[in-house]
Protein backbone atom coordinates (compact mmCIF):
# COMPACT_ATOMS: atom_id res chain seq x y z
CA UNK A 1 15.06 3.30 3.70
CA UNK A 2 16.35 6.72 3.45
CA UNK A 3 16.17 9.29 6.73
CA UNK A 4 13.25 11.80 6.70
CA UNK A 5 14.59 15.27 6.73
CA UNK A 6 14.87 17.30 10.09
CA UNK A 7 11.87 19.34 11.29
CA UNK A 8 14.93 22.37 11.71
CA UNK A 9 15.63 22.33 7.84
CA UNK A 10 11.64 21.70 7.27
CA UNK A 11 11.29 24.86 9.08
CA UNK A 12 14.26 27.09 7.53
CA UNK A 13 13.13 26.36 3.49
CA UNK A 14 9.71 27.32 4.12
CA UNK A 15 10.90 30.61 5.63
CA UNK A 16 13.24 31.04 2.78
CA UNK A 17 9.89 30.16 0.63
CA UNK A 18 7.07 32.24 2.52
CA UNK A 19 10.15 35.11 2.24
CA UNK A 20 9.97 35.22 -1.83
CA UNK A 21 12.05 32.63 -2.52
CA UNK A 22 11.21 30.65 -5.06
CA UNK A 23 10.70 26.60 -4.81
CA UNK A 24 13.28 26.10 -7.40
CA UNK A 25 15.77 28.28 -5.61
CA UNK A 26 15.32 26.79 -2.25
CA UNK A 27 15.28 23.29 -3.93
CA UNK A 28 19.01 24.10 -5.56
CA UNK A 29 20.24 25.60 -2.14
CA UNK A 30 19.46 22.55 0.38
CA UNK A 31 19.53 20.06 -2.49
CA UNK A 32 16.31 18.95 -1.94
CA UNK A 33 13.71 17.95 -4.21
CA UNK A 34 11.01 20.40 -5.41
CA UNK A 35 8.27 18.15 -5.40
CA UNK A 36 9.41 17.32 -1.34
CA UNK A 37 8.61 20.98 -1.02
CA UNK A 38 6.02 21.40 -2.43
CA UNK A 39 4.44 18.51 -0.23
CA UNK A 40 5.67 20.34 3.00
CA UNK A 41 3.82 23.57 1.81
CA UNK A 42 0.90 21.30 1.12
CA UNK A 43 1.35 19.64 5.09
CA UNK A 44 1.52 23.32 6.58
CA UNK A 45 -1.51 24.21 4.61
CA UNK A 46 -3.56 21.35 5.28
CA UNK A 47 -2.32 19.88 9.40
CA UNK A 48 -0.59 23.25 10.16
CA UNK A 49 2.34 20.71 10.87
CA UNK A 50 5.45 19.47 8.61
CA UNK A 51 7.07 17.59 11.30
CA UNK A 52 8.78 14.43 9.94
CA UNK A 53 6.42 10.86 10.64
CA UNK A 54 7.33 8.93 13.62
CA UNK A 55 7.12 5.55 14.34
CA UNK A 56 6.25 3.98 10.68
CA UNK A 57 7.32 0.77 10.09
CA UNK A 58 10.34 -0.10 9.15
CA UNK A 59 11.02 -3.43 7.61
CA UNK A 60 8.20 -6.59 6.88
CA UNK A 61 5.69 -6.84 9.68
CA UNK A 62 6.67 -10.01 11.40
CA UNK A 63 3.58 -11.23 13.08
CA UNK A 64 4.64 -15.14 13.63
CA UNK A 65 6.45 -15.16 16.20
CA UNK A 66 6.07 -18.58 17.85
CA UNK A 67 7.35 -20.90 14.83
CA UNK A 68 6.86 -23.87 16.94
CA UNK A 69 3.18 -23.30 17.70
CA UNK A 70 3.09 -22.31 13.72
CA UNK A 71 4.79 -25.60 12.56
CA UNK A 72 2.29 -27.74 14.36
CA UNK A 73 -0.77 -25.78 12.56
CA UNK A 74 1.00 -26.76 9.95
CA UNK A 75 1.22 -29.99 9.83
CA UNK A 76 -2.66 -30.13 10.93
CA UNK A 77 -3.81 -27.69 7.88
CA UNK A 78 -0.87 -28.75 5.43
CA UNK A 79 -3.99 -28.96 2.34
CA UNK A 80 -4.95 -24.94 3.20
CA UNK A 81 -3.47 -22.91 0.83
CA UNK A 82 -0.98 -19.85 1.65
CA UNK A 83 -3.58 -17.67 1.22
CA UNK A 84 -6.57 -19.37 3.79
CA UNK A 85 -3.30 -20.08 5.99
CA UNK A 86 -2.67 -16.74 6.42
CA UNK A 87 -6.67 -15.42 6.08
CA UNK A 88 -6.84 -18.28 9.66
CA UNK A 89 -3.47 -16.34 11.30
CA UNK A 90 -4.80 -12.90 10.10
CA UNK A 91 -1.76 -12.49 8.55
CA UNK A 92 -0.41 -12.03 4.98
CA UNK A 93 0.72 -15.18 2.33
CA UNK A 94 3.88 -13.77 1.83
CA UNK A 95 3.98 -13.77 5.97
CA UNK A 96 3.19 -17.37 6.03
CA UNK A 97 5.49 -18.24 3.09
CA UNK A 98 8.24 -16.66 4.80
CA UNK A 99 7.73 -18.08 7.86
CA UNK A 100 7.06 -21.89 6.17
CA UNK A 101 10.86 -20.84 5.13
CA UNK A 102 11.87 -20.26 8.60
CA UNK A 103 10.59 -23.81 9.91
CA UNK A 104 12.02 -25.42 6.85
CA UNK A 105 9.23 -26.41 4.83
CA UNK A 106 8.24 -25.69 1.30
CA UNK A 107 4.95 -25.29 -0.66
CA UNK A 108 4.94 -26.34 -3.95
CA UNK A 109 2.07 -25.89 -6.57
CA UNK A 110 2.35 -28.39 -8.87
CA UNK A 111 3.34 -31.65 -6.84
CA UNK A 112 3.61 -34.04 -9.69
CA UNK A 113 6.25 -32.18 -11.03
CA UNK A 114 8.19 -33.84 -7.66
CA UNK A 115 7.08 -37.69 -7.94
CA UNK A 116 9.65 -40.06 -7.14
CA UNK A 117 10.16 -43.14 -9.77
């Protein structure tokens, strides 16, 4: 995930814009995109603050943690579904899925595709 800009050059092209300059210019002299300025003018107008956002996340939200308390739910709900797994953890599917991954076991939707002869 790209690097928000600095709150220094934030600062500087709206100066250069409340100056006279126009968007375009400003956009071709710090390479920056004109529609990323004209959110900041729309931040300074509406929170009277374009510093950059702190502390979003950054990656998947990893909520289970303790895979050996998670396999043995498991292997007591193994008919739930992804879905009413992760509806019972408060968590996502695609958390649960991964995390199935991560304790080596796989759910598979149509199981008589996987009958033994």
């Amino acid at each position: 995930m790209a690097k928000p800009y600095s709150y220094d050059l934030r600062i500087k092209a709206l100066d250069l814009i409340n100056s006279g300059k126009t968007v375009t210019f400003v956009s071709n002299l710090f390479k920056i995109a004109r529609s990323t300025l004209h959110a900041w003018i729309n931040l300074k107008k509406t929170k009277n603050d374009i510093h950059p956002q702190e502390n979003y996340q950054k990656g998947y939200d990893h909520k289970i943690t303790n895979l050996f308390e998670f396999k043995k739910f498991v292997d007591e709900n193994n008919v739930l579904t992804l879905k009413q797994m992760g509806k019972i953890l408060g968590v996502d599917k695609m958390t649960v899925s991964r995390a199935m991954e991560k304790i080596g076991y796989v759910k598979k939707k149509d199981l008589w595709l996987y009958r033994t002869r």
